[in-house]
PDB file of N, CA and C in Angstrom:
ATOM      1  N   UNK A   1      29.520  34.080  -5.145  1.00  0.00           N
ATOM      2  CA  UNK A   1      29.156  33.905  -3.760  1.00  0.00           C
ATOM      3  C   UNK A   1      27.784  34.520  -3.549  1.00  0.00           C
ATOM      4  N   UNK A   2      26.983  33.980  -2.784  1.00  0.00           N
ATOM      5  CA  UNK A   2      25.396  34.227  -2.936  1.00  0.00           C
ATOM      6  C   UNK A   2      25.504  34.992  -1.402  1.00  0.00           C
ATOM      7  N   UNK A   3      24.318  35.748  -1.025  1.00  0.00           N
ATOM      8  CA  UNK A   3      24.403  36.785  -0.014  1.00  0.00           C
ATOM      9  C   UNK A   3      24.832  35.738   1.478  1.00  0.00           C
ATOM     10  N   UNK A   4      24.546  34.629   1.475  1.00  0.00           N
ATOM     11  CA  UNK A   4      24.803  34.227   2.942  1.00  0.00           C
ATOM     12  C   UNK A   4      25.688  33.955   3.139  1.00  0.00           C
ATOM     13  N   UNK A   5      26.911  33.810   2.300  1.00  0.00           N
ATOM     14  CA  UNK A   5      28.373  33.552   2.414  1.00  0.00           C
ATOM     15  C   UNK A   5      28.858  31.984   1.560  1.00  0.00           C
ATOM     16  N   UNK A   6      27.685  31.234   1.041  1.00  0.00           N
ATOM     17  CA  UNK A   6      28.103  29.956   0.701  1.00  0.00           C
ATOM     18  C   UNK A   6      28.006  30.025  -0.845  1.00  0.00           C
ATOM     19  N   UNK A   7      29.003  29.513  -1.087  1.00  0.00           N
ATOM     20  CA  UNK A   7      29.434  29.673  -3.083  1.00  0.00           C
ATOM     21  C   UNK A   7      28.743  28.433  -3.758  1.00  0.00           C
ATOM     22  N   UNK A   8      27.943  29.005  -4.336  1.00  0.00           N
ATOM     23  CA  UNK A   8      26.920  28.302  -5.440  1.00  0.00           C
ATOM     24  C   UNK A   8      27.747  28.274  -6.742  1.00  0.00           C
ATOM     25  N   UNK A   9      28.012  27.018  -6.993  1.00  0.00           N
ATOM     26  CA  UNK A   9      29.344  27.359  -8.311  1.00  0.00           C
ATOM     27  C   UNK A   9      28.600  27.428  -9.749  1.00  0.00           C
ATOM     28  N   UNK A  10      27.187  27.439  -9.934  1.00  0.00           N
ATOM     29  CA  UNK A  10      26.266  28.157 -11.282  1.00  0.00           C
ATOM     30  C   UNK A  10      25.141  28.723 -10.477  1.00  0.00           C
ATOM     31  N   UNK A  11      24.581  29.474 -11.524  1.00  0.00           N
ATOM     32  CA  UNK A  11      22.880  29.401 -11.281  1.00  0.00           C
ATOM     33  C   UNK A  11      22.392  29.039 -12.834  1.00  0.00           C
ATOM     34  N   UNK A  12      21.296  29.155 -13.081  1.00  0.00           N
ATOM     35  CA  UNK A  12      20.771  28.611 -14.158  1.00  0.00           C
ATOM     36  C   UNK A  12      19.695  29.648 -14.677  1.00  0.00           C
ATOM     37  N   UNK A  13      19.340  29.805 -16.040  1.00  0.00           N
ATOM     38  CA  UNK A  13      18.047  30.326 -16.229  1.00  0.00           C
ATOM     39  C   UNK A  13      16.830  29.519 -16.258  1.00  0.00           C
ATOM     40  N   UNK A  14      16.045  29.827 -16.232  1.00  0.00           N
ATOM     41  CA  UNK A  14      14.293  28.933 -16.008  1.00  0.00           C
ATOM     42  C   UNK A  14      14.292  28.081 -16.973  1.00  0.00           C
ATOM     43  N   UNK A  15      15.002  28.118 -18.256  1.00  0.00           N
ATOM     44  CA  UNK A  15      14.880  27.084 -19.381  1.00  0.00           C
ATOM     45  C   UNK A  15      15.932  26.191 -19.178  1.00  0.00           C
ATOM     46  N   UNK A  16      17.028  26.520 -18.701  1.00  0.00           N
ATOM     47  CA  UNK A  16      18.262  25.621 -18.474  1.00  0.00           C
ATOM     48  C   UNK A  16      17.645  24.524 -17.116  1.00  0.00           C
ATOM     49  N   UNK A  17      16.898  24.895 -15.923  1.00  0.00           N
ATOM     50  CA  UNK A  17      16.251  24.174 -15.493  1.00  0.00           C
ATOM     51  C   UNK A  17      14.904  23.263 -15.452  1.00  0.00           C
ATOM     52  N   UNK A  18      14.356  24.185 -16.346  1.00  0.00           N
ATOM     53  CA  UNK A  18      13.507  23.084 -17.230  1.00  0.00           C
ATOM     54  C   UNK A  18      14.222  21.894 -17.385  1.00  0.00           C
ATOM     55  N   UNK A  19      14.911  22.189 -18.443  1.00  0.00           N
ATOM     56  CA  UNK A  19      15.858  21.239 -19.586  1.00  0.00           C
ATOM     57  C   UNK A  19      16.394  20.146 -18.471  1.00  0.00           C
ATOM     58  N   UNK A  20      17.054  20.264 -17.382  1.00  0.00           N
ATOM     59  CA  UNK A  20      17.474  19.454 -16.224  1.00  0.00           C
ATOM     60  C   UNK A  20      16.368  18.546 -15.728  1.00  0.00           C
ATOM     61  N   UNK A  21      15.289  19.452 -15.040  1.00  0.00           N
ATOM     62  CA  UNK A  21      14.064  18.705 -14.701  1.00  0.00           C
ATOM     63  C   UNK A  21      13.196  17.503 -15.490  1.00  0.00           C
ATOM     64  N   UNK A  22      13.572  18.119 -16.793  1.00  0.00           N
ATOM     65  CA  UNK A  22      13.110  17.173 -17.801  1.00  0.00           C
ATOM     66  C   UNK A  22      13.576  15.652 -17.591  1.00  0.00           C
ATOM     67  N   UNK A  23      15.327  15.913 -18.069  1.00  0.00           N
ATOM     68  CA  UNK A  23      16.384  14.951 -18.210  1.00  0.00           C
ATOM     69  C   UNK A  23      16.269  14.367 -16.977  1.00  0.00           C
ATOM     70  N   UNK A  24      16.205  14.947 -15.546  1.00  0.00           N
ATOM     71  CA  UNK A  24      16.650  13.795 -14.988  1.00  0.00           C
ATOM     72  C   UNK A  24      14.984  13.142 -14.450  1.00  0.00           C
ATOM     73  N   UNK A  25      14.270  13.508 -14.967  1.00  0.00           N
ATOM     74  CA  UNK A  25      12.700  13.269 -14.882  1.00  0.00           C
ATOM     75  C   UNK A  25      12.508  12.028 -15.765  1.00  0.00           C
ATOM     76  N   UNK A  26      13.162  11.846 -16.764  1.00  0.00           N
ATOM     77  CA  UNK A  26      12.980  10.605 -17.604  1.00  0.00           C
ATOM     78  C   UNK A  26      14.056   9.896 -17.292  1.00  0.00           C
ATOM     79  N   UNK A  27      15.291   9.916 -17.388  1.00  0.00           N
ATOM     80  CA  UNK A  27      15.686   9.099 -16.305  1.00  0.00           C
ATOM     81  C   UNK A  27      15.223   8.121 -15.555  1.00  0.00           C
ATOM     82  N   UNK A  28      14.553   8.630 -14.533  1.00  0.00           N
ATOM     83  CA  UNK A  28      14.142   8.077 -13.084  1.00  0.00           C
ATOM     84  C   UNK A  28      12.893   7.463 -13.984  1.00  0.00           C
ATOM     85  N   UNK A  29      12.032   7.453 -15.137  1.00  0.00           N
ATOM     86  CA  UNK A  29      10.690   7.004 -15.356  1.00  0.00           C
ATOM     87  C   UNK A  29      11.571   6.202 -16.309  1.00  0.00           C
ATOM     88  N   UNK A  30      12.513   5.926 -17.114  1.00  0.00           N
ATOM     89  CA  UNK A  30      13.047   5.343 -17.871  1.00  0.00           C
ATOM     90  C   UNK A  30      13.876   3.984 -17.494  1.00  0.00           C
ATOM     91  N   UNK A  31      14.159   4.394 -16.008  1.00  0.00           N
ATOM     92  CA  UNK A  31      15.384   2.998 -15.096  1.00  0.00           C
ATOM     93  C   UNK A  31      13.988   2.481 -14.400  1.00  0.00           C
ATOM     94  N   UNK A  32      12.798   2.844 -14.285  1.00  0.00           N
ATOM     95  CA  UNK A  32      11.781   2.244 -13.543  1.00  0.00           C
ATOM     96  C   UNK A  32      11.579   2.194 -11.800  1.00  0.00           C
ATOM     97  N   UNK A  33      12.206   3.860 -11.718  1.00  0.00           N
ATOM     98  CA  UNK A  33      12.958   3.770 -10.060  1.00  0.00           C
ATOM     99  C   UNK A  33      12.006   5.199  -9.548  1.00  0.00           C
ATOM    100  N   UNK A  34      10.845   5.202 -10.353  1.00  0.00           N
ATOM    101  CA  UNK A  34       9.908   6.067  -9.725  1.00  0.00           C
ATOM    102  C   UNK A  34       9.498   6.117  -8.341  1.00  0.00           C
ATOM    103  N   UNK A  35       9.025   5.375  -7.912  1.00  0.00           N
ATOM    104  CA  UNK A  35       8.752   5.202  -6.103  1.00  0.00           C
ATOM    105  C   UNK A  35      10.050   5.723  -5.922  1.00  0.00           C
ATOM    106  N   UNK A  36      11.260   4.556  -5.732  1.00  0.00           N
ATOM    107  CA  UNK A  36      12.599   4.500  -4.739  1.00  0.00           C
ATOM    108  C   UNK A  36      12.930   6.409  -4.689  1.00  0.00           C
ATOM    109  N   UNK A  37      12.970   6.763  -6.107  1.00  0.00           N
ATOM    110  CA  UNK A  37      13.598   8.343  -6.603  1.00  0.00           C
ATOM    111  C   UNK A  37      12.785   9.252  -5.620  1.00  0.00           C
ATOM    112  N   UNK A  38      11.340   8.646  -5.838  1.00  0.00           N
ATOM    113  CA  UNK A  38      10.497   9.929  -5.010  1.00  0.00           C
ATOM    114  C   UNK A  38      10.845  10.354  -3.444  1.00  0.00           C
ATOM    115  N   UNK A  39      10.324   9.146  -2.930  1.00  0.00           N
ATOM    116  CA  UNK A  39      10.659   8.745  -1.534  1.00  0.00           C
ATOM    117  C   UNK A  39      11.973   9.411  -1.136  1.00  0.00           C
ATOM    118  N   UNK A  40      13.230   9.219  -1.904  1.00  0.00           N
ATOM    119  CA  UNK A  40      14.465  10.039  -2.298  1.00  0.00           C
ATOM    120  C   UNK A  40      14.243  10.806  -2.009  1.00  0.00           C
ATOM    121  N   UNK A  41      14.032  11.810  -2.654  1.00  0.00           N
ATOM    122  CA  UNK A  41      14.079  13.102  -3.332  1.00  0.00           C
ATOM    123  C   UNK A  41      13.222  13.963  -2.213  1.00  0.00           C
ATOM    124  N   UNK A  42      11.828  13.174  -2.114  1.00  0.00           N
ATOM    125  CA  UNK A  42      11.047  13.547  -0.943  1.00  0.00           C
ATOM    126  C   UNK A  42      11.784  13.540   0.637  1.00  0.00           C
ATOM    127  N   UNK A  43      12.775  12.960   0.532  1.00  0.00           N
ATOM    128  CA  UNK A  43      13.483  12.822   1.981  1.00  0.00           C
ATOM    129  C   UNK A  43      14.950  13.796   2.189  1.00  0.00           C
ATOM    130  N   UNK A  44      15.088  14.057   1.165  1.00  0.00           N
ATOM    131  CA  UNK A  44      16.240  14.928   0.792  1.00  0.00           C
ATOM    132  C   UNK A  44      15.608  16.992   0.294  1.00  0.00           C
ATOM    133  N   UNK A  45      14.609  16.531   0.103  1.00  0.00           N
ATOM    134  CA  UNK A  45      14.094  17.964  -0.182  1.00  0.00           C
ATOM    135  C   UNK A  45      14.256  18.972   1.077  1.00  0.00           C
ATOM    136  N   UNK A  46      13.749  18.708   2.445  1.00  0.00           N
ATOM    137  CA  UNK A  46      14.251  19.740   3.266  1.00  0.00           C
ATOM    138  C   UNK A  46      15.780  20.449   3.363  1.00  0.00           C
ATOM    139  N   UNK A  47      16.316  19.362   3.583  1.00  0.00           N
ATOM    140  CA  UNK A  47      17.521  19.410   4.287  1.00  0.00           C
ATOM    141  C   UNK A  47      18.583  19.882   2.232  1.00  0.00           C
ATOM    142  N   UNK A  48      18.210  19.982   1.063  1.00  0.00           N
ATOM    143  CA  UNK A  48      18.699  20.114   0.170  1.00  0.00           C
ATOM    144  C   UNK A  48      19.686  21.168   0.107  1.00  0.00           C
ATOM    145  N   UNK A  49      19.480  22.348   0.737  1.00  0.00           N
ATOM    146  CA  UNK A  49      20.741  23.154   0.485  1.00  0.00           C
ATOM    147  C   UNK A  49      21.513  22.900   1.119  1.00  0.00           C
ATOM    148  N   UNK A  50      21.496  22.636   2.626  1.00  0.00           N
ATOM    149  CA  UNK A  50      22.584  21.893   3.579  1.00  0.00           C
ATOM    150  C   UNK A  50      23.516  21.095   2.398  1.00  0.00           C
ATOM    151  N   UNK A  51      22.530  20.085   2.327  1.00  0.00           N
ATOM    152  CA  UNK A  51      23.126  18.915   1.342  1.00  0.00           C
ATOM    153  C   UNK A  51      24.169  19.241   0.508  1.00  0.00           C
ATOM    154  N   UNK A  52      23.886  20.381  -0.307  1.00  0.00           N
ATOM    155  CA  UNK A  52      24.498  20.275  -1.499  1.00  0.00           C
ATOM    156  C   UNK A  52      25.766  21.127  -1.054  1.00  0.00           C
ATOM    157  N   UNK A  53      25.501  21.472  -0.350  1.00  0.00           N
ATOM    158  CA  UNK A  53      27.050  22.263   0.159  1.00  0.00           C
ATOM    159  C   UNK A  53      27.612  21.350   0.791  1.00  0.00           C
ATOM    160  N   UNK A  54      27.387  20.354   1.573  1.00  0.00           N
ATOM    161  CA  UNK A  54      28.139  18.953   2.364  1.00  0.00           C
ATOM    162  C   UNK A  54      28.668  18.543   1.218  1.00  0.00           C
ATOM    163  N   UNK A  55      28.219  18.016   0.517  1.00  0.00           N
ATOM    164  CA  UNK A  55      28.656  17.864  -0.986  1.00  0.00           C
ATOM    165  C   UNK A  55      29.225  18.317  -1.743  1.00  0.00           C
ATOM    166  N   UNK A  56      29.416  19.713  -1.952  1.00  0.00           N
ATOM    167  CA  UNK A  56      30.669  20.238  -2.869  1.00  0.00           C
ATOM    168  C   UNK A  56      31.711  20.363  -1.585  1.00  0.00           C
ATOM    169  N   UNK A  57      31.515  20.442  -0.232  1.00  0.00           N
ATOM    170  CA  UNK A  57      32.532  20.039   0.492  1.00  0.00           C
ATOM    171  C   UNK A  57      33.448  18.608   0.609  1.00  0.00           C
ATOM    172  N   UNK A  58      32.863  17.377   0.779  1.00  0.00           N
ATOM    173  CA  UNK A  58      33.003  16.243   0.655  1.00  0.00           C
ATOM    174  C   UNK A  58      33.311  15.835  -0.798  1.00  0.00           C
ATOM    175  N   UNK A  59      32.881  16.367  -2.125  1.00  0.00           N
ATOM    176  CA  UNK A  59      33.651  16.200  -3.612  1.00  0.00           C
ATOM    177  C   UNK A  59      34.475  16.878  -4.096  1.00  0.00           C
ATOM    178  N   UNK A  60      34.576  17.700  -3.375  1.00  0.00           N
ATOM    179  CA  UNK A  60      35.315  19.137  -3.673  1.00  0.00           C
ATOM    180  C   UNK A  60      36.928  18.016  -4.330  1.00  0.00           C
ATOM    181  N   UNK A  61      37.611  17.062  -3.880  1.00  0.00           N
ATOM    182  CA  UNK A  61      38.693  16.682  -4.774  1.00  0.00           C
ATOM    183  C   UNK A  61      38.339  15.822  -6.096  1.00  0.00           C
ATOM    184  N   UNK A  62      37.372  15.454  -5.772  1.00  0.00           N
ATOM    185  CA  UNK A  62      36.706  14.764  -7.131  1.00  0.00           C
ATOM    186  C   UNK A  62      35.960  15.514  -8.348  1.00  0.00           C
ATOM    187  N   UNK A  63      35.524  16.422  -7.797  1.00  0.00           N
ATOM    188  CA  UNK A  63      34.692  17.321  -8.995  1.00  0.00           C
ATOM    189  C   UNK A  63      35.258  17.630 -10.148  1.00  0.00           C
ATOM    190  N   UNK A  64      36.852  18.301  -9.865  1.00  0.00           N
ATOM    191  CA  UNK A  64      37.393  17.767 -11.725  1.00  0.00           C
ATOM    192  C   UNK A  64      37.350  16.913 -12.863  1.00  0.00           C
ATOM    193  N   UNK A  65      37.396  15.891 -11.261  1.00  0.00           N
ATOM    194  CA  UNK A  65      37.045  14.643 -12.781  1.00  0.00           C
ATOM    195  C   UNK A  65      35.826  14.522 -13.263  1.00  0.00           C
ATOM    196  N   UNK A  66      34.707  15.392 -13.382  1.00  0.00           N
ATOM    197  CA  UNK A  66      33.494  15.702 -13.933  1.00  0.00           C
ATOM    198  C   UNK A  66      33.459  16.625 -14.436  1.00  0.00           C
ATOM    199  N   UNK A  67      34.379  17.548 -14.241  1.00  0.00           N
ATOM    200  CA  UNK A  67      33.851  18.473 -14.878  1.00  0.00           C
ATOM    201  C   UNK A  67      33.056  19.654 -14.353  1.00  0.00           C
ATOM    202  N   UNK A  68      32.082  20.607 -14.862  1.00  0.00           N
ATOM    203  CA  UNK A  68      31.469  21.160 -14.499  1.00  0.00           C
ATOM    204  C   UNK A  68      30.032  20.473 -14.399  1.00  0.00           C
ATOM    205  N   UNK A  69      29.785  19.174 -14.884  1.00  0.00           N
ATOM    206  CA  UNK A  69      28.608  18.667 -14.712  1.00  0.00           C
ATOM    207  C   UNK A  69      27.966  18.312 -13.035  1.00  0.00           C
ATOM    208  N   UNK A  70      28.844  17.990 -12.032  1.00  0.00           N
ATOM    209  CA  UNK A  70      28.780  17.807 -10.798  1.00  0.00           C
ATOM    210  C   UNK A  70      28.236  18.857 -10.260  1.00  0.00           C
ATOM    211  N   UNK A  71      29.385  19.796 -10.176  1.00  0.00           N
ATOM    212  CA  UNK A  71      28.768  21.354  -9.651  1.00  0.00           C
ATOM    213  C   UNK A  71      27.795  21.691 -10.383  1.00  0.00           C
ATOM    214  N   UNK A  72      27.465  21.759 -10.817  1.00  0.00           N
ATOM    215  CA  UNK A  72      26.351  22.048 -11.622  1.00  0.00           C
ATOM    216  C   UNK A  72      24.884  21.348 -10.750  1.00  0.00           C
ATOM    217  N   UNK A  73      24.838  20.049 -11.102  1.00  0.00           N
ATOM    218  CA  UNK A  73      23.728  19.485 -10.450  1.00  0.00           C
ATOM    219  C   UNK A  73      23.452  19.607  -9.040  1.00  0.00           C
ATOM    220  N   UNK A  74      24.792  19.623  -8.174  1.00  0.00           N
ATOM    221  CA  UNK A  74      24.809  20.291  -7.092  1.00  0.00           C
ATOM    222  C   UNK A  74      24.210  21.562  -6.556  1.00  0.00           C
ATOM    223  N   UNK A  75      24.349  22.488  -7.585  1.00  0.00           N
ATOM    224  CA  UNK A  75      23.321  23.590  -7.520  1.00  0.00           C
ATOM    225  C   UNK A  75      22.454  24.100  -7.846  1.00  0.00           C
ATOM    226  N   UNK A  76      22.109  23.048  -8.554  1.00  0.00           N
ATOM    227  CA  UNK A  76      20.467  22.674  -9.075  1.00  0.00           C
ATOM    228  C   UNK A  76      20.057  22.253  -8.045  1.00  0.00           C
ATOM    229  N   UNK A  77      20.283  21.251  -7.498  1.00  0.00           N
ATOM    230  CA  UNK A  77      19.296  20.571  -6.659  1.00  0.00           C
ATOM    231  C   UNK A  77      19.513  21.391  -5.078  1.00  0.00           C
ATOM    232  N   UNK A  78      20.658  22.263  -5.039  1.00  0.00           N
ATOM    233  CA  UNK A  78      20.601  23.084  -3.636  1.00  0.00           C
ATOM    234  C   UNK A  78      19.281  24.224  -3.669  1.00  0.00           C
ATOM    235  N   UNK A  79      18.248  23.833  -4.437  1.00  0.00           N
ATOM    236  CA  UNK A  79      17.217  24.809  -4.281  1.00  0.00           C
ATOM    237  C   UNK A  79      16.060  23.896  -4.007  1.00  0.00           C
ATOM    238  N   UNK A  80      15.287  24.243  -3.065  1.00  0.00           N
ATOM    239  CA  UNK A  80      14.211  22.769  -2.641  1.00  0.00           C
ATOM    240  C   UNK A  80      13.362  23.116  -3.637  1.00  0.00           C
ATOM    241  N   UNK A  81      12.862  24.216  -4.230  1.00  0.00           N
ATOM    242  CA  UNK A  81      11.750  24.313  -5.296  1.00  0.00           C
ATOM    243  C   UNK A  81      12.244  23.311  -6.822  1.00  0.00           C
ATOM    244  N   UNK A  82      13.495  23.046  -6.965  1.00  0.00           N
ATOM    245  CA  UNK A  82      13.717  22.229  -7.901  1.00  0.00           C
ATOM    246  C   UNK A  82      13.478  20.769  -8.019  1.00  0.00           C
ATOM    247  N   UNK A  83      13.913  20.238  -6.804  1.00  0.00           N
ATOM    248  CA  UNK A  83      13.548  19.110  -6.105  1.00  0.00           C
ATOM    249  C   UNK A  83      11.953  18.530  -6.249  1.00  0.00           C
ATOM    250  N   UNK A  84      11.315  19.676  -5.931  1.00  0.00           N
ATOM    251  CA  UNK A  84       9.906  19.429  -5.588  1.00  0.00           C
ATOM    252  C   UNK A  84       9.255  19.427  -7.118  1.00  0.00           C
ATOM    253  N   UNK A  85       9.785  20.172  -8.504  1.00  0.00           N
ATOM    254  CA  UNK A  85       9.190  20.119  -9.903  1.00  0.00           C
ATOM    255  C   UNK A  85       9.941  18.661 -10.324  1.00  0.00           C
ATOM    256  N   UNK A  86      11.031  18.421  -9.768  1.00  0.00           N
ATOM    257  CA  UNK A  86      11.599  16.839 -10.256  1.00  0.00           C
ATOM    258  C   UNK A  86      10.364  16.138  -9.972  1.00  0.00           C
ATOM    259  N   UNK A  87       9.743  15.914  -8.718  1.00  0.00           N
ATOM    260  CA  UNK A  87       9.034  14.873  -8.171  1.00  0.00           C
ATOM    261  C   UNK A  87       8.081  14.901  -9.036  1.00  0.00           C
ATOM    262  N   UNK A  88       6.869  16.783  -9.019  1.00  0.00           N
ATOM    263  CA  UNK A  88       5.874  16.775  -9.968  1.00  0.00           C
ATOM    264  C   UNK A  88       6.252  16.344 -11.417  1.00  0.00           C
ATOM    265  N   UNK A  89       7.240  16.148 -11.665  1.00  0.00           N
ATOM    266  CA  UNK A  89       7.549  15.543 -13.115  1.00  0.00           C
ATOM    267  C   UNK A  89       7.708  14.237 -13.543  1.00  0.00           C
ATOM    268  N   UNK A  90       8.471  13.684 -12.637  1.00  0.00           N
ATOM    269  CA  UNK A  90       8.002  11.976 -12.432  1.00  0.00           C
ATOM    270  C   UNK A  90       7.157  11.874 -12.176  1.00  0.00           C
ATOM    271  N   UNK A  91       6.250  11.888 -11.427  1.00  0.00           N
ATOM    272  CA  UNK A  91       5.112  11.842 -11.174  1.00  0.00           C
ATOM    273  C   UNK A  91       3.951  11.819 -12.125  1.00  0.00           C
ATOM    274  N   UNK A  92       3.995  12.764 -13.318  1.00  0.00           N
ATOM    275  CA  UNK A  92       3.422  12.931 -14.369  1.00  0.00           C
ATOM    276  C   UNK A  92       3.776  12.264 -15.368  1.00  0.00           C
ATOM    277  N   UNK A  93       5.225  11.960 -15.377  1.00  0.00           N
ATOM    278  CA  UNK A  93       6.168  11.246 -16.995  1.00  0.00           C
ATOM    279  C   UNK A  93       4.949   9.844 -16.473  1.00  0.00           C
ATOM    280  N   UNK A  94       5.287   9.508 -15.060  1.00  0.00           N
ATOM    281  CA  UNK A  94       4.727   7.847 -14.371  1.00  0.00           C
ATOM    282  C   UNK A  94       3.644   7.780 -14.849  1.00  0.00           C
ATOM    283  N   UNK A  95       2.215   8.843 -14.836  1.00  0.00           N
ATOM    284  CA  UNK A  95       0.975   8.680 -15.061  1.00  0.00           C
ATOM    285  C   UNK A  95       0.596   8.766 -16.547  1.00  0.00           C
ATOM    286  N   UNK A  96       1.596   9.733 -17.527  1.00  0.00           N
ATOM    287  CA  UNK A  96       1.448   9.283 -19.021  1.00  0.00           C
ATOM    288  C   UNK A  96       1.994   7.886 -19.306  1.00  0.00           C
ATOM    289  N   UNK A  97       2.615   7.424 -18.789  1.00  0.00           N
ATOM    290  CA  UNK A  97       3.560   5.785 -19.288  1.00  0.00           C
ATOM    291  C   UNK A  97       2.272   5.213 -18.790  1.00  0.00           C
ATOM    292  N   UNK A  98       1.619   5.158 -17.569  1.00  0.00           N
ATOM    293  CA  UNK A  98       0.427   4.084 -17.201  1.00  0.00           C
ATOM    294  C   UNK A  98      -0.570   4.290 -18.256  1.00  0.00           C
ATOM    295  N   UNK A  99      -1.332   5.647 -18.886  1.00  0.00           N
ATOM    296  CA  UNK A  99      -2.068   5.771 -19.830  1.00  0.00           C
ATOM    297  C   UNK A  99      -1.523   5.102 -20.749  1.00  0.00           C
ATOM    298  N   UNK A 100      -0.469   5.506 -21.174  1.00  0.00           N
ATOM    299  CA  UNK A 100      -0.221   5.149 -22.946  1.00  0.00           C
ATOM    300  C   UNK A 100       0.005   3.332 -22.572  1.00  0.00           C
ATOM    301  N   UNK A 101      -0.041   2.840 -21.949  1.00  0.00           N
ATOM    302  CA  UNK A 101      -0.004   1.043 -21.788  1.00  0.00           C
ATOM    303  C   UNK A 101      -1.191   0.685 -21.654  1.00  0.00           C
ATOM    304  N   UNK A 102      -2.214   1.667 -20.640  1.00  0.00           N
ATOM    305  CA  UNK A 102      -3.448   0.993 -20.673  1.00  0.00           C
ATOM    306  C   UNK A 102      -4.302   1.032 -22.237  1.00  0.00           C
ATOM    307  N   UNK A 103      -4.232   2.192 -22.545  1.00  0.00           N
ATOM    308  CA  UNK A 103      -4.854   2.211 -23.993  1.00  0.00           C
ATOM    309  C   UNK A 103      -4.240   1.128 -25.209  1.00  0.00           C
ATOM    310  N   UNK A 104      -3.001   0.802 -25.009  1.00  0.00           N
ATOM    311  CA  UNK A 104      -2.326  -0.174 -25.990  1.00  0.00           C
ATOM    312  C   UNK A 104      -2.801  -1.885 -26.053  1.00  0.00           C
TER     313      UNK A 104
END
């Protein structure tokens, strides 16, 4: 339970969120859903910790059947500074994929 009363079911170390930022950074440059994701992500970034607690409220009977992978991403992304290195990361995966095509 984190000081304001709402239960964050992980936290992560700086490399374990790397490693996330990465993954779901190629992803989104890999399905070709760069804009749609940003715009996303960009519209969901304020309001993100709200979110993610609506969300382990509202999955809270489903989350077993995932596992710890749900909660997990759930409290990854309940931090807006994570949100915001997703974007700078698509953003960048997007502008190496445009280089490495134009030079080809």
């Amino acid at each position: 339970m984190s000081g304001d009363g709402f239960y964050l079911p992980s936290t992560f170390t700086r490399e374990e969120e790397e490693k996330i930022i990465e993954k779901v950074a190629r992803l989104i440059v890999r399905s070709g859903m760069e804009v749609p994701a940003t715009m996303f992500l960009q519209m969901i970034s304020p309001i993100s910790y709200m979110g993610a607690h609506f969300g382990l409220l509202i999955l809270a009977p489903l989350l077993p059947l995932f596992g710890d992978r749900m909660e997990n991403l759930i409290a990854f992304f309940s931090k807006r500074e994570n949100v915001e290195k997703v974007i700078e990361r698509v953003e960048a995966l997007k502008k190496e994929s445009e280089e490495k095509s134009r030079t080809q």
